[in-house]
Protein backbone atom coordinates (compact mmCIF):
# COMPACT_ATOMS: atom_id res chain seq x y z
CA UNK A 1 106.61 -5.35 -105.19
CA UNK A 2 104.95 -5.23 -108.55
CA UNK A 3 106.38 -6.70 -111.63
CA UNK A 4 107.94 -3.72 -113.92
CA UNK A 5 105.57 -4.29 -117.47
CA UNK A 6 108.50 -2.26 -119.02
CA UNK A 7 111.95 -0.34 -118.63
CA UNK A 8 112.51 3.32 -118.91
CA UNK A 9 114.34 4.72 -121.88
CA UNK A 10 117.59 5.35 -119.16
CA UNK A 11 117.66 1.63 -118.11
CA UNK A 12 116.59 0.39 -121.54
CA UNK A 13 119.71 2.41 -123.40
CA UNK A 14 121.89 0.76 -120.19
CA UNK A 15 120.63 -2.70 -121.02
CA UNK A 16 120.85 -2.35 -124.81
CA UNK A 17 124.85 -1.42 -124.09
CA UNK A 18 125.40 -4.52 -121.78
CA UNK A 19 124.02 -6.73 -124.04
CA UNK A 20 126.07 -5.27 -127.01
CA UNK A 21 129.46 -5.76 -124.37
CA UNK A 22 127.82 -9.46 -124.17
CA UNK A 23 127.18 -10.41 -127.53
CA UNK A 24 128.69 -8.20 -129.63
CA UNK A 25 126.65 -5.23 -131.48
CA UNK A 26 124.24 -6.76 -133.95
CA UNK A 27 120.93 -8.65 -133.89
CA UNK A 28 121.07 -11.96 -132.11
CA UNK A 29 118.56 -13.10 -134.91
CA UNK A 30 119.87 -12.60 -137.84
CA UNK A 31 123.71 -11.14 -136.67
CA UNK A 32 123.64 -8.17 -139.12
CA UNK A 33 125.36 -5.69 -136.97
CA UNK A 34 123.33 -2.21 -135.89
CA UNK A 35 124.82 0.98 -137.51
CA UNK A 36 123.66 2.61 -133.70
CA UNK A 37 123.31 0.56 -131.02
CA UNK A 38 119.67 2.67 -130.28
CA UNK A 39 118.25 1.53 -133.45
CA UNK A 40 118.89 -2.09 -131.27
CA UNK A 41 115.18 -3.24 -129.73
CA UNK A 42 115.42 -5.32 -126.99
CA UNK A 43 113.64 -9.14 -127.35
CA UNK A 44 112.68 -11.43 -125.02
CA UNK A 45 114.51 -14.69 -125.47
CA UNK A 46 111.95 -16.68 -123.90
CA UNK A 47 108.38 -14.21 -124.21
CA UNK A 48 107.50 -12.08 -121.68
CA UNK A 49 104.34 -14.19 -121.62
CA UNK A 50 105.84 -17.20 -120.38
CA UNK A 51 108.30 -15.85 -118.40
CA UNK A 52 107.78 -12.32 -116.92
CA UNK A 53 110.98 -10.82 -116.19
CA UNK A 54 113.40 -8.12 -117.58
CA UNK A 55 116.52 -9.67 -116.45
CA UNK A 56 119.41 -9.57 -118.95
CA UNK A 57 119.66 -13.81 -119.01
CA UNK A 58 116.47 -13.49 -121.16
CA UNK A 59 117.14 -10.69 -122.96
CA UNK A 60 119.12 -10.13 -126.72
CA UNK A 61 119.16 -7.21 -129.25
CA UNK A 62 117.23 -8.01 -132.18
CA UNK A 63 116.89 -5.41 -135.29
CA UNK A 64 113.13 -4.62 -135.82
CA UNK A 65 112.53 -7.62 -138.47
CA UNK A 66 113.75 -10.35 -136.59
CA UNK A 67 112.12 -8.86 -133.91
CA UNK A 68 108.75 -8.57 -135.38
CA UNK A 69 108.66 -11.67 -136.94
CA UNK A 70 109.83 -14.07 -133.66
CA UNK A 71 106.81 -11.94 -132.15
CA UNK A 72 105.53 -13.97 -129.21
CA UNK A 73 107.04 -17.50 -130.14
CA UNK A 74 109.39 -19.76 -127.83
CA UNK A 75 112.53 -20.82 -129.97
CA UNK A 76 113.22 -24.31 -131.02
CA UNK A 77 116.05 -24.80 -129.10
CA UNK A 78 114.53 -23.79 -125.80
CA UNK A 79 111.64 -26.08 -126.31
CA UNK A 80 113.27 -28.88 -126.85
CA UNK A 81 115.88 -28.28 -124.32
CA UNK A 82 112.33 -27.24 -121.66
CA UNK A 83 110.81 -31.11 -123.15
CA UNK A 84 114.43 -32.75 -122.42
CA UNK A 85 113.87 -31.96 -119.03
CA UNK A 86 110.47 -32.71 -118.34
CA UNK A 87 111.10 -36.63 -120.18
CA UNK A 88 114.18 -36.87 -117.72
CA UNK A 89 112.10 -35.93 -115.04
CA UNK A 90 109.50 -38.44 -115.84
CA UNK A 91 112.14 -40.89 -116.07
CA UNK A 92 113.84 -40.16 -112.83
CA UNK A 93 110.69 -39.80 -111.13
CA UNK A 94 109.70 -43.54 -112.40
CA UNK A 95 113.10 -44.94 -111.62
CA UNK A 96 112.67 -43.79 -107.97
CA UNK A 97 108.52 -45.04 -107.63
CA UNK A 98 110.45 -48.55 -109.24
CA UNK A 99 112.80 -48.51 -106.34
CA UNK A 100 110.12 -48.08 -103.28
């Protein structure tokens, strides 16, 4: 099955509704809320570039600034949380070569 590169405008107005029942009507960003929920765009959490899915977990509503100007970036918080892992990794992994 081949990866969808985009959603329709019926499944894009469904997702823009869930995620406004999720986290409230206004942009995830900067939290001003949207007069209309279709002026909402929908933003990648974590870009499409590194992680190629539609799915609502990495989806938010963002107005058109914040939205724009996040562009194609990975935030801070998921980076750091994405290095946290790989150092306890490392560590774990060295704790168990110690061991054998």
């Amino acid at each position: 099955m081949a990866r969808r590169r985009t959603l329709n405008p019926e499944d894009r107005r469904h997702v823009r509704r869930s995620l406004a029942a999720r986290d409230g009507a206004r942009c995830f960003y900067c939290q001003r809320p949207f007069p209309d929920i279709d002026t909402a765009t929908l933003d990648h959490y974590v870009p499409y570039s590194l992680w190629r899915t539609w799915r609502q977990r990495n989806l938010v509503l963002a107005c058109g600034p914040c939205n724009t100007a996040k562009a194609d970036t990975l935030p801070w918080l998921v980076a750091l949380l994405i290095l946290r892992n790989v150092r306890q990794h490392a560590l774990w992994r060295n704790a168990c070569a110690a061991t054998n």
